[in-house]
Protein backbone atom coordinates (compact mmCIF):
# COMPACT_ATOMS: atom_id res chain seq x y z
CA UNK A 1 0.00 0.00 0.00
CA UNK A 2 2.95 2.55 0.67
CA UNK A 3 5.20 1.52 -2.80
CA UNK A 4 1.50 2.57 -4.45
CA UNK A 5 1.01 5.81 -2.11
CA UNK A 6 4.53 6.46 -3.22
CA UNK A 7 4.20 5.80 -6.94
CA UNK A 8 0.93 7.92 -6.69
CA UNK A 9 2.36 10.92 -6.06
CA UNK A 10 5.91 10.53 -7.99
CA UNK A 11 3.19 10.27 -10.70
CA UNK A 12 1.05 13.37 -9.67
CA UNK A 13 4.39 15.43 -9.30
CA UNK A 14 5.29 14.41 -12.63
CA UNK A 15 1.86 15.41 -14.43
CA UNK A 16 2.35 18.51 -12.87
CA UNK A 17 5.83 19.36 -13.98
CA UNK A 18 5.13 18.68 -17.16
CA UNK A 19 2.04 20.60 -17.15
CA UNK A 20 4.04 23.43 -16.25
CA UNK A 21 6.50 22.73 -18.64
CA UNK A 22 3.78 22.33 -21.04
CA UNK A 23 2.01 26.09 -20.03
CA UNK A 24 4.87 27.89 -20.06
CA UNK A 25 4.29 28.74 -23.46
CA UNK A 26 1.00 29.95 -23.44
CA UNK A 27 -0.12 29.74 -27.07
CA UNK A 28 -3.09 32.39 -28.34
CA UNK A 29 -5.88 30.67 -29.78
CA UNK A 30 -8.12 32.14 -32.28
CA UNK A 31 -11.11 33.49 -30.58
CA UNK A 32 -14.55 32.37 -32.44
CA UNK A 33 -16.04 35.59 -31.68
CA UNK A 34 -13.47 37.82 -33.83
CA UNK A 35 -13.61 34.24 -36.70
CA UNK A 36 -14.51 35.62 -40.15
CA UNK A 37 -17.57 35.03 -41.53
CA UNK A 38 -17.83 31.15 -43.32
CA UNK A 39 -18.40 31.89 -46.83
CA UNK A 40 -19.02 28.87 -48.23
CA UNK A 41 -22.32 28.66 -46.33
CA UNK A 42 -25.04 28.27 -48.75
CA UNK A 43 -26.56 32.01 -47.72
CA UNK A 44 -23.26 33.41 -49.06
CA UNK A 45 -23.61 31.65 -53.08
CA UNK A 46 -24.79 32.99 -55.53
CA UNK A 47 -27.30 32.40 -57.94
CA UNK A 48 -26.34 31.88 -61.63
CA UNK A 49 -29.46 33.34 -63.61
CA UNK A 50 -27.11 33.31 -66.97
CA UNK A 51 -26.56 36.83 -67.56
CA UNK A 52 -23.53 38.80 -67.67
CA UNK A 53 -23.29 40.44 -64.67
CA UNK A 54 -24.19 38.11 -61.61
CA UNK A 55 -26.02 39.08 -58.32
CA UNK A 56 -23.34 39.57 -55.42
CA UNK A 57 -19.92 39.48 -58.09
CA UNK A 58 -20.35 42.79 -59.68
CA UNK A 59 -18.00 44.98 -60.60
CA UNK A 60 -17.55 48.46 -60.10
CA UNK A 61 -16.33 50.90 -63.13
CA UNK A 62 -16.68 54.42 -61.89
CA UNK A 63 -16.45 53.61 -57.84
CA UNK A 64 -13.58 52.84 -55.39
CA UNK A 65 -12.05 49.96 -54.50
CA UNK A 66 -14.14 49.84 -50.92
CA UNK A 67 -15.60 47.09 -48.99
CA UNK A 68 -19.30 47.34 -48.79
CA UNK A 69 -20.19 43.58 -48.79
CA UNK A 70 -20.37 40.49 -46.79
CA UNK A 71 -17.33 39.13 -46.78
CA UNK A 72 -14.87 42.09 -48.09
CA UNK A 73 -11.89 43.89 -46.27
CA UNK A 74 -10.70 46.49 -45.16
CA UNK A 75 -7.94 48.22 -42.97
CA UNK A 76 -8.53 49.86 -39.65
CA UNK A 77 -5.51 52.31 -38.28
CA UNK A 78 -5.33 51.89 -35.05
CA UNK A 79 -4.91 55.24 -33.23
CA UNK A 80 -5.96 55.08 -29.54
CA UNK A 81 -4.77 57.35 -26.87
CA UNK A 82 -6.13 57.76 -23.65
CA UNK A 83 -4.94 60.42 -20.43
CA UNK A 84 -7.42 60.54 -17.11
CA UNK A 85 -6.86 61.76 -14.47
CA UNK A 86 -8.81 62.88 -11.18
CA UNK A 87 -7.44 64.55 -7.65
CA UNK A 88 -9.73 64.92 -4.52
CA UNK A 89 -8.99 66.48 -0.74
CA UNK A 90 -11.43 66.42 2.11
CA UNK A 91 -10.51 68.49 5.26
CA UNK A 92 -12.65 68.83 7.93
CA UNK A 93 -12.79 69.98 11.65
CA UNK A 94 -15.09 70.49 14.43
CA UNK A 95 -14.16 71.59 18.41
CA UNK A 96 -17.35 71.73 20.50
CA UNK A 97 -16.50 72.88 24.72
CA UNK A 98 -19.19 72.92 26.89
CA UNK A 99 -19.04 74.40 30.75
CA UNK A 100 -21.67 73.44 33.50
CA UNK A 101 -21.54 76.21 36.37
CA UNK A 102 -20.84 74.63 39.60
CA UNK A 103 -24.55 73.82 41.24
CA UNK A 104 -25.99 74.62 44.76
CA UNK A 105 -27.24 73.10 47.73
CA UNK A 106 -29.98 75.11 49.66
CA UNK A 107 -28.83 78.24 47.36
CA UNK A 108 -25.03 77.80 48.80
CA UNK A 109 -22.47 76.16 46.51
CA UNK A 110 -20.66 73.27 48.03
CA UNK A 111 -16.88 73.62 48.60
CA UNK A 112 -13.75 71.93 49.63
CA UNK A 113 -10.79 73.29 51.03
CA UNK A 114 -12.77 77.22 49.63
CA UNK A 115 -12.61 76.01 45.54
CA UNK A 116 -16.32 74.62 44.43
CA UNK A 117 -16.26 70.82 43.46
CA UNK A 118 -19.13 70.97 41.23
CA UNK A 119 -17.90 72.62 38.14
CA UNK A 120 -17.97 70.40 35.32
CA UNK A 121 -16.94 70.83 31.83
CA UNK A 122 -17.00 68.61 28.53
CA UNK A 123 -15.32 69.16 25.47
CA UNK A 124 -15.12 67.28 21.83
CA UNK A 125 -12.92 67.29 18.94
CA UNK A 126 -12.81 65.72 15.91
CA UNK A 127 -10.62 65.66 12.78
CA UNK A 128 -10.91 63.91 8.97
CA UNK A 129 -8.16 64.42 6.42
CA UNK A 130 -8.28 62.51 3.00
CA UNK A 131 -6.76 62.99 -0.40
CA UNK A 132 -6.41 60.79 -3.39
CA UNK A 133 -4.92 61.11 -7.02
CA UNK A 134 -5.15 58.86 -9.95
CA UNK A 135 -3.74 58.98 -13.39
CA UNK A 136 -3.80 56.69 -16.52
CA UNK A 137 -2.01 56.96 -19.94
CA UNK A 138 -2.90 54.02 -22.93
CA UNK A 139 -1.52 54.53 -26.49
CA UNK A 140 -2.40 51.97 -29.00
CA UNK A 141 -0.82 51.97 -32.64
CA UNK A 142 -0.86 49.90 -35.74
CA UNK A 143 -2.96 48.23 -38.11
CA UNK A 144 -5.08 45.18 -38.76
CA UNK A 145 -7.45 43.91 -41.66
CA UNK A 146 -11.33 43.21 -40.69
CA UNK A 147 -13.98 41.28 -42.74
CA UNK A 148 -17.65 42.59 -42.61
CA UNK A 149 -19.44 40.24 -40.98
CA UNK A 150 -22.77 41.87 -41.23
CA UNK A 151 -24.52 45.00 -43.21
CA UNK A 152 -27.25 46.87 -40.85
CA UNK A 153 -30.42 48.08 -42.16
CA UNK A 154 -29.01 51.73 -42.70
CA UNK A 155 -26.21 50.32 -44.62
CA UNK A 156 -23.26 50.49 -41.96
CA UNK A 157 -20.80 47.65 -41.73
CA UNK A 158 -20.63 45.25 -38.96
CA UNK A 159 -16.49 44.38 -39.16
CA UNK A 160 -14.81 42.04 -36.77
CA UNK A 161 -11.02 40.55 -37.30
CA UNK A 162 -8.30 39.23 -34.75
CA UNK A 163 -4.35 39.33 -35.63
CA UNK A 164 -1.90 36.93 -34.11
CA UNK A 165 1.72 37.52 -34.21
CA UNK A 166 3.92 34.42 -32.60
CA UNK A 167 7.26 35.65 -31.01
CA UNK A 168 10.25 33.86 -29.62
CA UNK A 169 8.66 31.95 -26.38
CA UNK A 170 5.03 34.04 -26.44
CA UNK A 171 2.41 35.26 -28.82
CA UNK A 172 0.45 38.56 -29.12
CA UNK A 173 -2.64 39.51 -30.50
CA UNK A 174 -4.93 41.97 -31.51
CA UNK A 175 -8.74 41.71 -31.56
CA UNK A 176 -11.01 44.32 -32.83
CA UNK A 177 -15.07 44.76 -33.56
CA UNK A 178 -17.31 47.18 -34.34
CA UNK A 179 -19.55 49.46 -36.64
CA UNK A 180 -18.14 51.06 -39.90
CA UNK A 181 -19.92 54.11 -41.74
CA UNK A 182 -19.31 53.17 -45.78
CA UNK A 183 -18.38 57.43 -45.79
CA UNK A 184 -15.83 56.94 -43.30
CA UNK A 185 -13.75 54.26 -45.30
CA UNK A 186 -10.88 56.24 -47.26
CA UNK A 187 -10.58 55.91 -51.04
CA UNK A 188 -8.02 53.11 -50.23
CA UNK A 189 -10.39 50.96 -48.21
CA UNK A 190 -8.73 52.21 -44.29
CA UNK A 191 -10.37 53.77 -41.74
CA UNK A 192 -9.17 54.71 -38.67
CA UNK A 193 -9.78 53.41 -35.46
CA UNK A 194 -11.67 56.38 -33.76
CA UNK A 195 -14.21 55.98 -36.86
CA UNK A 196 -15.11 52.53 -35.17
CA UNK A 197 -18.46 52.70 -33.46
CA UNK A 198 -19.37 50.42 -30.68
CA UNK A 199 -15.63 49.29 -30.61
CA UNK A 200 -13.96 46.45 -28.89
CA UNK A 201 -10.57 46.68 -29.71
CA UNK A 202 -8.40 43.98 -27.28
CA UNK A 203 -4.34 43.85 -26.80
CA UNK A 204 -2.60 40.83 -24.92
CA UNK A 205 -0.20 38.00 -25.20
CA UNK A 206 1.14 35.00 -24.08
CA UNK A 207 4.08 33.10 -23.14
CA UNK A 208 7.06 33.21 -20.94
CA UNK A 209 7.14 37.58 -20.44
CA UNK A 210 3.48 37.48 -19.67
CA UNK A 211 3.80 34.79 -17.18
CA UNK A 212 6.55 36.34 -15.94
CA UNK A 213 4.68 39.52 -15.18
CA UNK A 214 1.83 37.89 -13.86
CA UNK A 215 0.90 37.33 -10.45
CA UNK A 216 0.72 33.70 -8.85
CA UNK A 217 -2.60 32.51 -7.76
CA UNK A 218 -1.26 33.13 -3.74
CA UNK A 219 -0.41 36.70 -4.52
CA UNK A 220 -3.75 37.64 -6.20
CA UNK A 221 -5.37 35.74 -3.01
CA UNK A 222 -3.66 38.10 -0.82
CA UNK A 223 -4.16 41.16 -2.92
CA UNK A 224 -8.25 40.18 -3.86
CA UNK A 225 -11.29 41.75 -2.03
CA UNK A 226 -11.83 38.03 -0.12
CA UNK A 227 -8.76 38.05 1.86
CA UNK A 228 -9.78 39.80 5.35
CA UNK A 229 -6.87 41.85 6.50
């Protein structure tokens, strides 16, 4: 019973080195919510009525070169900046003294040694300081290509699109969604990030930096809203 004990946890040690091992890397995976859009689905084919120009494949002469269908790309500049910050001071003080006359006894004041013992007095103070700052700075540059996903009734674009970049020992990636106005797209099928209504624009990574500058799980214990002290 104590050679399998034993061999129980040499083998439970051993799963969990090599899951460690194994998570050290931290691959992205593709996120189905920022997946383009399947063409192939039978929604997405045309129909071949035997004329020249088919329904969903034409081609445009006299217009630019601009994504306006189901399925199409374009280029979105990323150009985020952010600053905040906020300051706040509370001061505030109160003194409150209060004297009670010495009292009498059959209209003569009671006293010891000539000085009246029944003088009484009361005072109170109280004091509350507090200040706080906070300040936050984001920048966000680049660029990444979106596929419409969806055309609204008012003829906005619905654009989603996720970009992956493996590095030596980690990954990054950049997700983005949101609303497109056709009149915002540039002549060369970009539009800039600020243009993106309803955005959700997402920048992480993986791998052996990240981990690095990530908490453990007994830290963030420590530092979450359950621990009591």
């Amino acid at each position: 019973m104590t050679h399998l004990l034993k061999r129980s946890l040499f083998l439970s040690a051993a799963f969990l080195l090599l899951h460690g091992c194994a998570s050290t890397r931290m691959e992205v995976q593709p996120d189905p919510m920022f997946a383009p859009v399947d063409l192939k689905a039978p929604r997405f084919q045309p129909v071949n009525n035997g004329s020249i120009f088919q329904s969903g494949r034409s081609v445009r002469l006299f217009e630019d070169s601009k994504a306006f269908r189901v399925g199409d790309l374009l280029s979105i500049t990323l150009s985020e900046s952010t600053n905040a910050s906020k300051s706040a001071a509370t001061n505030t003080a109160k003194d409150d003294d209060v004297t009670i006359g010495a009292g009498t006894l059959f209209g003569i004041s009671p006293t010891h040694n000539g000085e009246t013992f029944l003088n009484s007095g009361l005072s109170a103070e109280r004091a509350f300081a507090g200040s706080g700052d906070t300040a936050q700075s984001n920048s966000l540059r680049g660029e990444i290509s979106v596929m419409v996903t969806d055309i609204l009734p008012n003829g906005n674009l619905v654009v989603r699109g996720e970009k992956i970049i493996g590095l030596n020992q980690g990954s990054e990636f950049i997700r983005i969604a949101g609303i497109v106005r056709p009149q915002d797209v540039s002549a060369n099928n970009v539009v800039v990030s600020g243009k993106l209504a309803n955005a959700r624009i997402f920048y992480g990574g993986g791998g052996v930096i990240a981990e690095a500058n990530t908490k453990g799980w007994l830290s963030r214990f420590f530092d979450s809203p359950v621990f009591p002290f």
